[in-house]
N, C-alpha and C. Protein backbone atom coordinates (compact mmCIF):
# COMPACT_ATOMS: atom_id res chain seq x y z
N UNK A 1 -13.73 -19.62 -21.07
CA UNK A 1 -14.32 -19.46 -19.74
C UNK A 1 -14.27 -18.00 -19.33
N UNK A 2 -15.38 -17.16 -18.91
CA UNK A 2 -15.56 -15.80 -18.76
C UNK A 2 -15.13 -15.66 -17.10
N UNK A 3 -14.00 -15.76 -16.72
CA UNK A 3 -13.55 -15.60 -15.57
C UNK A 3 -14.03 -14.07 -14.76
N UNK A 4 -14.43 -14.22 -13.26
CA UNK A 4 -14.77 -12.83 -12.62
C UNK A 4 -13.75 -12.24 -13.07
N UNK A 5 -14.43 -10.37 -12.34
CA UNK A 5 -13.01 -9.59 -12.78
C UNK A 5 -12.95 -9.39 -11.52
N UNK A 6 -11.82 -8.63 -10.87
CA UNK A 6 -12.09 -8.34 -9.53
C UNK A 6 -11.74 -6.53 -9.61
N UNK A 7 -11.52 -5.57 -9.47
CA UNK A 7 -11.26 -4.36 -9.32
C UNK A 7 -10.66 -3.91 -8.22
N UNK A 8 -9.13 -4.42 -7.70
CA UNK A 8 -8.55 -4.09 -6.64
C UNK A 8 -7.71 -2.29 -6.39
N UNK A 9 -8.90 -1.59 -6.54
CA UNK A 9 -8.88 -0.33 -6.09
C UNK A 9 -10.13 0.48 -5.70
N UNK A 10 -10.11 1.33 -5.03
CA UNK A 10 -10.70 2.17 -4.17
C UNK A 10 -11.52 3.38 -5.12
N UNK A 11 -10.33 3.52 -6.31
CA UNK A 11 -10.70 5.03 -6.86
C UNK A 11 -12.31 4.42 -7.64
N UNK A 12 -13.33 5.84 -7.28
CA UNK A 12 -14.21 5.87 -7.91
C UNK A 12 -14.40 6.11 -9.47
N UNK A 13 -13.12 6.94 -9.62
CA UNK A 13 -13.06 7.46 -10.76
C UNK A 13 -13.12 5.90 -12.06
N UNK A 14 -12.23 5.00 -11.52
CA UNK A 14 -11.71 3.56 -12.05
C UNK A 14 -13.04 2.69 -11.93
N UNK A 15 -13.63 2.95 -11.27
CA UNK A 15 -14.79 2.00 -10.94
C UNK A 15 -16.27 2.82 -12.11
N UNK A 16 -15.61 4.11 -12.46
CA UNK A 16 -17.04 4.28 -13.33
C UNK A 16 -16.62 3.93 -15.16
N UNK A 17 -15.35 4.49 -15.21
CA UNK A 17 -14.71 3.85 -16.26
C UNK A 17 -14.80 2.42 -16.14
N UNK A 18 -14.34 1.69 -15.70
CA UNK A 18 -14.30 0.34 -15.98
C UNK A 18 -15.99 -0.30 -16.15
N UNK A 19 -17.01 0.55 -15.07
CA UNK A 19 -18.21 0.55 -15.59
C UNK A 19 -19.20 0.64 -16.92
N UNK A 20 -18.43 1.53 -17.37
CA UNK A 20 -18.19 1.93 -19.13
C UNK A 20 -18.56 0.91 -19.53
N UNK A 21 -17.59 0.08 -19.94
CA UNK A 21 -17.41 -1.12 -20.48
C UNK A 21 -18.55 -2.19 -20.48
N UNK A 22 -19.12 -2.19 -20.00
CA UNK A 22 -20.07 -3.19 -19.57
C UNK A 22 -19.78 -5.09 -19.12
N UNK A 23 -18.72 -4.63 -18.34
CA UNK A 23 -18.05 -5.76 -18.52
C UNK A 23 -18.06 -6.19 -16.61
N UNK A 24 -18.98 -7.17 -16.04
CA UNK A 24 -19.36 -7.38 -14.72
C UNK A 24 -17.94 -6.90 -13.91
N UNK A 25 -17.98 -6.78 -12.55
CA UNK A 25 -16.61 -6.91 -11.68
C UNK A 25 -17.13 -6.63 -10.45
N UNK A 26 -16.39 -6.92 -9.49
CA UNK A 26 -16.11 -7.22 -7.87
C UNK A 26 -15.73 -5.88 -7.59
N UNK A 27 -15.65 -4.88 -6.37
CA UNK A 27 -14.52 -4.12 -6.23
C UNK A 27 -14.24 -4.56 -4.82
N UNK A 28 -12.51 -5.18 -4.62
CA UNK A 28 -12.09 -5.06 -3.55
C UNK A 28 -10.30 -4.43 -3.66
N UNK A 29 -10.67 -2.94 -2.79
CA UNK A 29 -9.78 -2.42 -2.97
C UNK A 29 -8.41 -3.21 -1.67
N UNK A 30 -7.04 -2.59 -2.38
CA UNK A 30 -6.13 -3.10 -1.88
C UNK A 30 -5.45 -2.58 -1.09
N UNK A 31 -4.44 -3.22 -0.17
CA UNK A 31 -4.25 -2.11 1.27
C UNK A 31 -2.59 -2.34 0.60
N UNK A 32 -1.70 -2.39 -0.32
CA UNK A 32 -0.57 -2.42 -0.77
C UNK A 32 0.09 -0.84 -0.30
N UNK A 33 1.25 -0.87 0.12
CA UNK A 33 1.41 0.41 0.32
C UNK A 33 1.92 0.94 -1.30
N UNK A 34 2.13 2.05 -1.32
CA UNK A 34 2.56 2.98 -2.64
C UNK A 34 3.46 2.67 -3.04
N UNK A 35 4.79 2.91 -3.60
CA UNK A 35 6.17 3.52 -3.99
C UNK A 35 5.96 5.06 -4.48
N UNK A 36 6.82 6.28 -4.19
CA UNK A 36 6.93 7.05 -4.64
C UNK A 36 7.89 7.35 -5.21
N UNK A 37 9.28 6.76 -5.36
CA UNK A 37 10.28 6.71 -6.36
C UNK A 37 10.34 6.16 -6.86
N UNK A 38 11.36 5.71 -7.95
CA UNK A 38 11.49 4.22 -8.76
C UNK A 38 13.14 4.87 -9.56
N UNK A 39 13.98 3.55 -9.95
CA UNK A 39 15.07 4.33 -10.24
C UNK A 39 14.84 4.06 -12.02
N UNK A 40 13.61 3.40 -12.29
CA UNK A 40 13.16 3.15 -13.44
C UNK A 40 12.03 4.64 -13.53
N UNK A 41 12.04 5.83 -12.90
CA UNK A 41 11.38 7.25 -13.55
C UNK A 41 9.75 6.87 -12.86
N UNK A 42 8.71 7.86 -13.97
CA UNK A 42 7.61 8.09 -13.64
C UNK A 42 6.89 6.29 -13.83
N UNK A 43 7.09 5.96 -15.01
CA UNK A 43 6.92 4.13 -15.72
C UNK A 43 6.94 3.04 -14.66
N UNK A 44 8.51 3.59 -13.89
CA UNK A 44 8.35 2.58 -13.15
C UNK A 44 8.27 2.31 -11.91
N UNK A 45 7.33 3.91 -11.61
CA UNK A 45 6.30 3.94 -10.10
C UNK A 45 5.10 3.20 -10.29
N UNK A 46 4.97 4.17 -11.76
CA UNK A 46 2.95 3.12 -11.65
C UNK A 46 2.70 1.86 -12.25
N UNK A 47 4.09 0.93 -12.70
CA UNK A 47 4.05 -0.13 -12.72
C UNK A 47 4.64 -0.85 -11.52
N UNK A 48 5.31 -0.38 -10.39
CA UNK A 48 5.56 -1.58 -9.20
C UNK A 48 4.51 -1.37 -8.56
N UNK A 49 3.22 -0.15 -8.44
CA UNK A 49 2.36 0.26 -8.09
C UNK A 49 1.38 -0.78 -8.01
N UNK A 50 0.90 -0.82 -9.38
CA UNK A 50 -0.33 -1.72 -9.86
C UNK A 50 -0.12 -3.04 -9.72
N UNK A 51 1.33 -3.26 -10.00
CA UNK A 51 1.81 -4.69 -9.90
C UNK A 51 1.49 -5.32 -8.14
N UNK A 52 2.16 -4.38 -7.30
CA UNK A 52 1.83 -4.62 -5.74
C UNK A 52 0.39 -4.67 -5.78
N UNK A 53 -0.50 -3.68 -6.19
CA UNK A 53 -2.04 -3.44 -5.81
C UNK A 53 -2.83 -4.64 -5.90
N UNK A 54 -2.06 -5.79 -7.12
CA UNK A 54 -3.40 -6.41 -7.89
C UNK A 54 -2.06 -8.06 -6.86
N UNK A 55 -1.40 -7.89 -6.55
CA UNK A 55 -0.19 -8.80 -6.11
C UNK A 55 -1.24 -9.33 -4.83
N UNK A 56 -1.73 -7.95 -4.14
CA UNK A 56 -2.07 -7.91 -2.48
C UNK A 56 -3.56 -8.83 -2.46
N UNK A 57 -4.66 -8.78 -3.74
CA UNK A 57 -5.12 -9.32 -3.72
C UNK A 57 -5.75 -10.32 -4.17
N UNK A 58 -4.54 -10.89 -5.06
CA UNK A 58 -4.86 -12.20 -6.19
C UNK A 58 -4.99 -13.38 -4.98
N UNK A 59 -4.68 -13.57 -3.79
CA UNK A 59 -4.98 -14.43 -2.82
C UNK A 59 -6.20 -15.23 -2.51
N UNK A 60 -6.78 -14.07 -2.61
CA UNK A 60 -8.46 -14.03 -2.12
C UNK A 60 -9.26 -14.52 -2.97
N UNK A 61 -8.80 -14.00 -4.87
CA UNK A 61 -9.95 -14.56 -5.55
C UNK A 61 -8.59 -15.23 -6.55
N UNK A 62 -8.22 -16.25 -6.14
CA UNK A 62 -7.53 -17.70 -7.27
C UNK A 62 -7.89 -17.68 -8.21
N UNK A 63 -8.88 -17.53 -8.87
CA UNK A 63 -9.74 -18.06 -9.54
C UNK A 63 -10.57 -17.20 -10.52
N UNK A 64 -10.23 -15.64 -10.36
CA UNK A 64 -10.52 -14.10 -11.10
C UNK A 64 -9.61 -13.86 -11.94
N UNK A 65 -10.14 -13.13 -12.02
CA UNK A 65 -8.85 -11.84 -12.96
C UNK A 65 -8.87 -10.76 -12.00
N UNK A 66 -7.58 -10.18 -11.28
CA UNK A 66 -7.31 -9.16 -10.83
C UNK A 66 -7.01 -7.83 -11.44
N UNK A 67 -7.42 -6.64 -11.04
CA UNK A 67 -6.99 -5.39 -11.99
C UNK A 67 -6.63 -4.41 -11.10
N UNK A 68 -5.10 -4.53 -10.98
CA UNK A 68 -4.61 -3.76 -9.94
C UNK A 68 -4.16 -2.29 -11.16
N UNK A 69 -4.21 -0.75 -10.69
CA UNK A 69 -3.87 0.44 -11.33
C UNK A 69 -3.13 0.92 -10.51
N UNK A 70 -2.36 2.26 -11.21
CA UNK A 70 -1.71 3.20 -10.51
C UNK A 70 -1.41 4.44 -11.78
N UNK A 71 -1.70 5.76 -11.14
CA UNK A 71 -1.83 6.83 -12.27
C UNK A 71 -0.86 7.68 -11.33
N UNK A 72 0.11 8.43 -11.79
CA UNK A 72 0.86 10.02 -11.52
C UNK A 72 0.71 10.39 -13.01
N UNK A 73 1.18 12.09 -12.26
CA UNK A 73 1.80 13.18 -13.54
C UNK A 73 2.66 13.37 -13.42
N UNK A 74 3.55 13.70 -14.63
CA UNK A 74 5.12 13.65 -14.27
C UNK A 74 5.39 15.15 -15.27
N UNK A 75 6.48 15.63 -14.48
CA UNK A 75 6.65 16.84 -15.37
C UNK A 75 8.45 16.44 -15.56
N UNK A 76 8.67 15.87 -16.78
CA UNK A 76 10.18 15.69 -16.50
C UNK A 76 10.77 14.64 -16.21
N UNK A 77 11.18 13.91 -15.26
CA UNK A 77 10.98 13.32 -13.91
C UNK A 77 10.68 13.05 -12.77
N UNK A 78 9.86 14.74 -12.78
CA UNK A 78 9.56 14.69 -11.19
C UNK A 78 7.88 14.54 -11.14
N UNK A 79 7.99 13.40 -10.45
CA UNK A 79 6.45 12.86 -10.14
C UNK A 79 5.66 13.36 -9.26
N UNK A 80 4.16 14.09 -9.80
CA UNK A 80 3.35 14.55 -8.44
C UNK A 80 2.43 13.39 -8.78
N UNK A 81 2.00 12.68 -7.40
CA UNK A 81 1.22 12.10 -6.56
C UNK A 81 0.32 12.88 -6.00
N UNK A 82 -0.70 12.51 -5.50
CA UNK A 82 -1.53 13.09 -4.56
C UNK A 82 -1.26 14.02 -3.75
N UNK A 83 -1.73 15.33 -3.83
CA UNK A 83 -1.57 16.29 -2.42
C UNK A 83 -2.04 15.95 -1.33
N UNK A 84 -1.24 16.53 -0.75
CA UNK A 84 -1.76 16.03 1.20
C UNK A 84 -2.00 17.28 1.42
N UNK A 85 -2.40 18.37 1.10
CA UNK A 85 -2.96 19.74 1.58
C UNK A 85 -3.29 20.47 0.31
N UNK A 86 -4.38 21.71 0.89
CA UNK A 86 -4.56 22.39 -0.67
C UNK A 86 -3.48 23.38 -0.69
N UNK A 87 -2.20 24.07 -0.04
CA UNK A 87 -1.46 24.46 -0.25
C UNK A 87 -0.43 23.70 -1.73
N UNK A 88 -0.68 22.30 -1.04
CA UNK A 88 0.29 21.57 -1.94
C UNK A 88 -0.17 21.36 -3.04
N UNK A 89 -1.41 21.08 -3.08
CA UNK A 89 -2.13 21.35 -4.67
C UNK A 89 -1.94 22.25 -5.06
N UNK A 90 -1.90 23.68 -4.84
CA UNK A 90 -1.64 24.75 -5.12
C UNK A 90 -0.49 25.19 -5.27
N UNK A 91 0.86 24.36 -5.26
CA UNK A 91 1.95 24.72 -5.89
C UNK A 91 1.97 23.66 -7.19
N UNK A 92 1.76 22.28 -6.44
CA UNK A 92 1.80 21.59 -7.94
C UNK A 92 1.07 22.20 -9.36
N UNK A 93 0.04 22.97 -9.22
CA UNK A 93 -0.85 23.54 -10.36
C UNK A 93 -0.01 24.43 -10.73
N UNK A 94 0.74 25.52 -9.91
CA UNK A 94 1.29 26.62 -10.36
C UNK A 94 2.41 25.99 -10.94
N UNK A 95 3.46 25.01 -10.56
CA UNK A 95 4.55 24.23 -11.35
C UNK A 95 4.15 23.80 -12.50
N UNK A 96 2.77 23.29 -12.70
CA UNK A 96 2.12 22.66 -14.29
C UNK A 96 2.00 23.67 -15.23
N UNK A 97 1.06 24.94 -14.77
CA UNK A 97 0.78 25.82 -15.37
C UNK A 97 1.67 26.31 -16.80
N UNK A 98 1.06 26.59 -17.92
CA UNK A 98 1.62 26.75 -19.15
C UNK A 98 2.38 25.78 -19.59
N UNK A 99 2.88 24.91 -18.94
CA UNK A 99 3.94 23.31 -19.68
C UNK A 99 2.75 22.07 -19.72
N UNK A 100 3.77 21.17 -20.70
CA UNK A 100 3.27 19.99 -21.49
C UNK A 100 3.88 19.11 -20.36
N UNK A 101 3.03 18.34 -19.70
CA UNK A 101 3.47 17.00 -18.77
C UNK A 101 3.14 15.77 -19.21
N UNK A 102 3.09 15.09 -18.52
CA UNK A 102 3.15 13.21 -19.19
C UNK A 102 2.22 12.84 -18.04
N UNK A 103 1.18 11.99 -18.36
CA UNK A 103 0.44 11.03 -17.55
C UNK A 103 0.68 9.56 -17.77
N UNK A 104 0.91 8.62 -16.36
CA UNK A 104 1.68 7.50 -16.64
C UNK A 104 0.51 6.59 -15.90
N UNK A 105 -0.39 5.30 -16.72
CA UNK A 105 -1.14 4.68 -15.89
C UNK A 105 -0.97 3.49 -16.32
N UNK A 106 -0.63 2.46 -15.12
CA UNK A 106 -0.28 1.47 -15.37
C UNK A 106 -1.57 0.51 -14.78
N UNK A 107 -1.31 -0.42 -15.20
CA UNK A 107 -2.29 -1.53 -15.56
C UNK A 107 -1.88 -3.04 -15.27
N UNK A 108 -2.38 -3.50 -14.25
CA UNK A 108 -1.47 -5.12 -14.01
C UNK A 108 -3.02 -6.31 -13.90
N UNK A 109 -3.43 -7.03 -14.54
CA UNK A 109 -3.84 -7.82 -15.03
C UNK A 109 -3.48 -9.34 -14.01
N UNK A 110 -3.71 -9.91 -13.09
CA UNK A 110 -3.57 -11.32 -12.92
C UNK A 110 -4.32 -12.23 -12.91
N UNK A 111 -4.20 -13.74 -13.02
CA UNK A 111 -4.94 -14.72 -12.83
C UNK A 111 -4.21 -15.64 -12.56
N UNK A 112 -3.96 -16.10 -10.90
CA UNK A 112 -3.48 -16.46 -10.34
C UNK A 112 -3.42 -18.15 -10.88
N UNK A 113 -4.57 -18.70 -10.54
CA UNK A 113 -4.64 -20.25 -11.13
C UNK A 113 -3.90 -20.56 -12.19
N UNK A 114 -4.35 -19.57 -13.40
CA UNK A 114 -3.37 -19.69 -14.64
C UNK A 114 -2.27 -19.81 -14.93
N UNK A 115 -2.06 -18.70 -13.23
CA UNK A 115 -0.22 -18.11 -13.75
C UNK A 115 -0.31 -17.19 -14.38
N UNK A 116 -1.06 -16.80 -14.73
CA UNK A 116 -1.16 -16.04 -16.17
C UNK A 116 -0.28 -14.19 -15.15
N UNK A 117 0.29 -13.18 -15.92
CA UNK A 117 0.32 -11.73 -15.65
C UNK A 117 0.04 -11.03 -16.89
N UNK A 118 -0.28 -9.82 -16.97
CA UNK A 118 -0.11 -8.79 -17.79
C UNK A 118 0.10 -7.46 -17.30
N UNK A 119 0.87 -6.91 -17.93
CA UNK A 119 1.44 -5.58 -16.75
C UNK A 119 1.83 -4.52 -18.31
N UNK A 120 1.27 -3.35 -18.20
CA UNK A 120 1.62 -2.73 -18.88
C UNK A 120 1.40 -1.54 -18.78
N UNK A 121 2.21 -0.19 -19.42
CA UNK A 121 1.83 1.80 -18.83
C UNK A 121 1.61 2.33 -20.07
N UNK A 122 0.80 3.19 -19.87
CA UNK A 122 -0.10 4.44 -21.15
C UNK A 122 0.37 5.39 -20.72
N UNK A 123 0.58 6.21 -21.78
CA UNK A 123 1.21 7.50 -21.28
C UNK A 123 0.44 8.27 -22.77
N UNK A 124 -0.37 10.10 -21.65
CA UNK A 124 -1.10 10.70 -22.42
C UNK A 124 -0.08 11.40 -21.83
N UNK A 125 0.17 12.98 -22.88
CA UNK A 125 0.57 13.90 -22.70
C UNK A 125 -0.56 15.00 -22.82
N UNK A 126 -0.54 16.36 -21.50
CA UNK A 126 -1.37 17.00 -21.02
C UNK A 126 -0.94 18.02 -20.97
N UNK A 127 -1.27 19.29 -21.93
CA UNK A 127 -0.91 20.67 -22.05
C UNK A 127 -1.92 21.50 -20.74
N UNK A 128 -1.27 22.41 -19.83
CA UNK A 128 -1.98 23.15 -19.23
C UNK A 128 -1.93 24.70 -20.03
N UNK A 129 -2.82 25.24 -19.86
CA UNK A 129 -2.86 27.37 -20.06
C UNK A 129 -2.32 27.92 -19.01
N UNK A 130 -1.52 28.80 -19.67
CA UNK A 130 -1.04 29.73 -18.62
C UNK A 130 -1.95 30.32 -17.56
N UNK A 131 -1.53 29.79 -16.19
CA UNK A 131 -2.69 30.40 -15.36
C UNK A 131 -2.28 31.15 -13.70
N UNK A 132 -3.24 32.06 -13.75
CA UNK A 132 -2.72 32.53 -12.29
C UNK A 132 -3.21 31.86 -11.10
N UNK A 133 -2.43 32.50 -10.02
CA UNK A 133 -2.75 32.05 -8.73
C UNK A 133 -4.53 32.17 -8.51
N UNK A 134 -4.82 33.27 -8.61
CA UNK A 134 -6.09 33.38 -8.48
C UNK A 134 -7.45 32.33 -9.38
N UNK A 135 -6.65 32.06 -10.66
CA UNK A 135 -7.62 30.96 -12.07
C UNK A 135 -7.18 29.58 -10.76
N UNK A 136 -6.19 29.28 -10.30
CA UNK A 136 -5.84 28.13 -9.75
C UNK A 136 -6.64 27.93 -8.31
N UNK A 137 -6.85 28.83 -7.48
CA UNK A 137 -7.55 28.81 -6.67
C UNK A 137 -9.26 28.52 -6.59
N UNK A 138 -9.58 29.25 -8.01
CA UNK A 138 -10.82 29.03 -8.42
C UNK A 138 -11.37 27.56 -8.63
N UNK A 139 -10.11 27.23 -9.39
CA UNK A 139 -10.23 25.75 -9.88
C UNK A 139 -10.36 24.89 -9.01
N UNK A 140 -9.74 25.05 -7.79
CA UNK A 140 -9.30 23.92 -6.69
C UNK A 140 -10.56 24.11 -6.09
N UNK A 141 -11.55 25.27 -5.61
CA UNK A 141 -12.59 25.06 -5.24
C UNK A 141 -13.73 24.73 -5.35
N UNK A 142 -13.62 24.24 -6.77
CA UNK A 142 -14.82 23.78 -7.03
C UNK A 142 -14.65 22.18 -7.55
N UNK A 143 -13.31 21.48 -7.30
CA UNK A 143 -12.77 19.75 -7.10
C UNK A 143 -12.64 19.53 -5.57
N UNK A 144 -12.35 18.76 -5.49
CA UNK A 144 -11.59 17.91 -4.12
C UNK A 144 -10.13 16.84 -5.05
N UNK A 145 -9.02 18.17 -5.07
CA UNK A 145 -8.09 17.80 -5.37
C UNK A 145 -6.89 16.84 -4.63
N UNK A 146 -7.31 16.46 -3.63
CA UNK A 146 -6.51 15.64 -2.11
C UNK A 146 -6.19 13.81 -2.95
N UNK A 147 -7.42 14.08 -3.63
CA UNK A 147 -6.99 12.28 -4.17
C UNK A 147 -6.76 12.41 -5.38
N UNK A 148 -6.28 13.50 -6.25
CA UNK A 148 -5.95 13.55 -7.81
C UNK A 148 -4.55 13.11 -7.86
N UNK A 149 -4.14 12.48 -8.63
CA UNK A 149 -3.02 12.66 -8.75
C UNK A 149 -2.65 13.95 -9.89
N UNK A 150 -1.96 14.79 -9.24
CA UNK A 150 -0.96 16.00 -9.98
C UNK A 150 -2.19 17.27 -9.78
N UNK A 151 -3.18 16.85 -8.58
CA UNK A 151 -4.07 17.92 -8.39
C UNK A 151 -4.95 18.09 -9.52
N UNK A 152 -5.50 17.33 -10.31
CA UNK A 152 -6.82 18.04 -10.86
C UNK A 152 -7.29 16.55 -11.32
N UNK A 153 -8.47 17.06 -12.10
CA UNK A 153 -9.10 15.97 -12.58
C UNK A 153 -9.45 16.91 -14.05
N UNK A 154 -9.11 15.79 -14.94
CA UNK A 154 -9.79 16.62 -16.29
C UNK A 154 -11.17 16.40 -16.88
N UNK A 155 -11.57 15.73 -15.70
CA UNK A 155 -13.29 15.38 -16.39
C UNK A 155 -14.13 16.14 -15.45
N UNK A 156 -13.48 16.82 -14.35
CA UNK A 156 -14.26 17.89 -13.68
C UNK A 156 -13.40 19.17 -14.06
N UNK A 157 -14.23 20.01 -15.16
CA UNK A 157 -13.75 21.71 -15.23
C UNK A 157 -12.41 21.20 -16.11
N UNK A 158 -11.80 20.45 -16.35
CA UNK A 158 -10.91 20.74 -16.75
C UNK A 158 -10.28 21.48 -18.53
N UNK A 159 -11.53 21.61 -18.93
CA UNK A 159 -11.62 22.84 -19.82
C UNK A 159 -10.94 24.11 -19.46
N UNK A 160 -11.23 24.04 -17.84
CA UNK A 160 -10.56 25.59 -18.10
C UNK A 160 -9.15 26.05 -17.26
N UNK A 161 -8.36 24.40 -17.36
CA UNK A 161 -6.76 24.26 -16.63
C UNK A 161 -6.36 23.84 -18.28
N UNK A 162 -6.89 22.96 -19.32
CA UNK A 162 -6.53 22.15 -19.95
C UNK A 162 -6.07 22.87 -21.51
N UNK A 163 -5.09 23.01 -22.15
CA UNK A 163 -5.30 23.49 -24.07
C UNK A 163 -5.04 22.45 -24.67
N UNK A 164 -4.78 21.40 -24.41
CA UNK A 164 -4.33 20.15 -25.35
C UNK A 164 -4.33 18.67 -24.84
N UNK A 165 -4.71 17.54 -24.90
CA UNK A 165 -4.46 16.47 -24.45
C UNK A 165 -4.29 15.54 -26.00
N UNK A 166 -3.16 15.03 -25.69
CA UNK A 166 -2.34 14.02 -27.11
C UNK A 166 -2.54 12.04 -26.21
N UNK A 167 -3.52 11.64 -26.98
CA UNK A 167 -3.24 10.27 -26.12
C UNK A 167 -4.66 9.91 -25.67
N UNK A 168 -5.07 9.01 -24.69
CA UNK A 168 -5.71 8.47 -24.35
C UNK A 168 -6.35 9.77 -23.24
N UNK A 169 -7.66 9.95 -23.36
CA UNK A 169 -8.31 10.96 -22.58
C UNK A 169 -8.62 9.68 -20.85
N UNK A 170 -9.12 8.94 -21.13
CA UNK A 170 -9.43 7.96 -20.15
C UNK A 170 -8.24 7.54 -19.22
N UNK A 171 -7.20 7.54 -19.81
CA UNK A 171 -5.33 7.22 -18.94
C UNK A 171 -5.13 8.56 -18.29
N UNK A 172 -5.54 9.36 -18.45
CA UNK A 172 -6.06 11.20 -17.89
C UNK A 172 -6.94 10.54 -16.33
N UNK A 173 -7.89 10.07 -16.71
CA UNK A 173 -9.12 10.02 -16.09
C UNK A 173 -8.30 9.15 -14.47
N UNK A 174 -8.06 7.97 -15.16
CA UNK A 174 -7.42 6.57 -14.40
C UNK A 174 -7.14 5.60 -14.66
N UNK A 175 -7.58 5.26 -15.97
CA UNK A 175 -7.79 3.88 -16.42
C UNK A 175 -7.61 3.46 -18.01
N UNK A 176 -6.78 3.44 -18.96
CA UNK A 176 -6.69 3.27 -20.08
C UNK A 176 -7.68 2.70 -20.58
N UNK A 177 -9.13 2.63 -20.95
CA UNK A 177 -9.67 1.75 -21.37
C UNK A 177 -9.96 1.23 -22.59
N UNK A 178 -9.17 1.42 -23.65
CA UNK A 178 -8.82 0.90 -25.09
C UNK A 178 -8.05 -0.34 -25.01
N UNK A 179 -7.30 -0.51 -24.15
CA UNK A 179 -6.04 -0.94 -23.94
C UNK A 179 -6.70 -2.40 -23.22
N UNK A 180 -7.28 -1.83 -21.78
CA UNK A 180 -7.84 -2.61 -20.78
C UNK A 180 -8.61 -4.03 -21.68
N UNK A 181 -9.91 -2.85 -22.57
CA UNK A 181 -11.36 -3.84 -22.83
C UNK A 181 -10.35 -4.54 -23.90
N UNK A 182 -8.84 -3.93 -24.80
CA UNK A 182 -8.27 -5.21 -25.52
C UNK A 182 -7.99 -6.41 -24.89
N UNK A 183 -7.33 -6.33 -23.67
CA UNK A 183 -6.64 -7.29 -23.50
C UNK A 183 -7.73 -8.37 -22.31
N UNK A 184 -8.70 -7.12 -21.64
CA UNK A 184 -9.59 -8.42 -20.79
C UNK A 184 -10.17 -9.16 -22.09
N UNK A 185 -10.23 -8.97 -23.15
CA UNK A 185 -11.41 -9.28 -24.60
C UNK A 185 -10.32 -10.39 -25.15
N UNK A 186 -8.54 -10.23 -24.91
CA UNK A 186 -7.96 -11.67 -25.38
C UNK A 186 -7.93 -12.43 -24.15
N UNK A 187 -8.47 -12.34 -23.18
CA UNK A 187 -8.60 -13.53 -22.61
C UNK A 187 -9.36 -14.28 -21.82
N UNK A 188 -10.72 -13.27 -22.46
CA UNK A 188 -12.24 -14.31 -22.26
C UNK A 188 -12.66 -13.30 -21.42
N UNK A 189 -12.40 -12.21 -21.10
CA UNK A 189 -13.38 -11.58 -19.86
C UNK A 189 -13.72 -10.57 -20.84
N UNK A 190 -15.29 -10.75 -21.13
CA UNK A 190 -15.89 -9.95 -22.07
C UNK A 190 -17.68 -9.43 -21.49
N UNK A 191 -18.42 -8.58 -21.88
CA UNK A 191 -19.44 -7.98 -21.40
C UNK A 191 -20.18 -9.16 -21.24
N UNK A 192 -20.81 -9.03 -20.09
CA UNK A 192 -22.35 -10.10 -20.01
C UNK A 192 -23.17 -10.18 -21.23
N UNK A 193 -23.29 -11.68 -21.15
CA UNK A 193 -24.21 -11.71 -22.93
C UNK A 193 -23.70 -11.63 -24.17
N UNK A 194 -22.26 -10.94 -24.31
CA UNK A 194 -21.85 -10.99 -25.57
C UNK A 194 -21.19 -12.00 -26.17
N UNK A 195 -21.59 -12.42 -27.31
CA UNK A 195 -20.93 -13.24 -27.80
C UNK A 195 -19.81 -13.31 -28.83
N UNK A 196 -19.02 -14.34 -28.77
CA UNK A 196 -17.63 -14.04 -29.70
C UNK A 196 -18.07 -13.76 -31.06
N UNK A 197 -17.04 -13.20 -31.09
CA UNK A 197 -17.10 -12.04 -32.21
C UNK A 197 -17.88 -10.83 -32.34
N UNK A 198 -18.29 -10.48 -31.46
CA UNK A 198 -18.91 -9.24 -31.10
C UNK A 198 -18.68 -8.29 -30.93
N UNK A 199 -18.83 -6.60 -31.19
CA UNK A 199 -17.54 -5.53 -30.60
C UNK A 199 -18.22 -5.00 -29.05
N UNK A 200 -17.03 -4.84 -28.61
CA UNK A 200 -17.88 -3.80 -27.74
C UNK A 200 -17.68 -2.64 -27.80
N UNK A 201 -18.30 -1.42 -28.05
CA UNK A 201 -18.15 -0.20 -28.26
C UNK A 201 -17.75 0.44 -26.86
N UNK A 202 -16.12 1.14 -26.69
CA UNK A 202 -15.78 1.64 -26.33
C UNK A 202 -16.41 3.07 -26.00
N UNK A 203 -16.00 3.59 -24.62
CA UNK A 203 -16.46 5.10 -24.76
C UNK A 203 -15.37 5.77 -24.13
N UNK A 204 -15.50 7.32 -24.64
CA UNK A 204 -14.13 8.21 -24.19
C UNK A 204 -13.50 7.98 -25.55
């Protein structure tokens, strides 16, 4: 049975990736509040994250598959989230600058009727270039870095913050989608029209 999907988030970025796929969905984003610590590290912010996101609205659709997310960058242990000013973007970039950080995106899967959960985190590692105040300023003006998490986006410009990405380019983006189209694909939520045994060609 090809159960709806539902897409309980807001980010556009998640909604064009998951578009990718060719695989139908709902978007109703979720009003869950955040966590910004966890005594389980960067792992286990953006998994109580996604877990709450897709928690807030398995209510509504019984009878879907919910896909609650949550993405930070972590340098270490210390997790940047979203800036609330471009000052603050503008230190987080200068803290990234020339070091190797970790991107953590978690992924929570429900279907309430079933019972069913799936909850699981991708982690890409993301080399920045040594860069100045002035390369960083440049950069920030030509994004809207306020909803990135760790201030940038690597699919806008990020050629010229970026020397290396090890891992999933798309868990960068928002959304693991290797991972995702596996596991909606073991349990019947597959592209319109396709039939079993069919691939679906991934992109990214």
């Amino acid at each position: 049975m090809n159960r709806r999907l539902v897409l309980a988030s807001q980010s556009p970025r998640r909604r064009v990736l998951l578009e990718a796929l060719g695989i139908p969905f709902v978007v109703h984003p979720s009003d869950a509040p955040e966590v910004s610590e966890s005594g389980s590290g960067p792992k286990g912010v953006v998994m109580a994250n996604a877990r709450a996101k897709a928690d807030a609205v398995t209510s509504l659709f019984a009878d879907s598959w919910i896909l609650g997310s949550d993405t930070v960058v972590a340098l270490g242990d210390r997790v940047f989230g979203k800036p609330r000013s471009m000052p603050e973007a503008e230190e987080m970039l200068l803290e990234l600058q020339g070091k190797e950080h970790r991107v953590f995106t978690a992924v929570c899967l429900i279907q309430l009727e079933s019972k069913l959960t799936e909850l699981w985190c991708e982690e890409t590692r993301v080399g920045f270039r040594p860069l100045t105040l002035c390369q960083i300023r440049d950069y920030l003006a030509h994004i809207d870095p306020l909803d990135k998490a760790g201030a940038y986006a690597i699919q806008e410009g990020g050629e010229r913050i970026v020397s290396h990405v090890f891992g999933s380019l798309s868990n960068v983006v928002g959304l693991p989608l290797e991972s995702v189209e596996l596991m909606l694909k073991r349990h019947g939520v597959q592209k319109k029209g396709l039939s079993e045994g069919e691939a679906v060609k991934t992109p990214l």
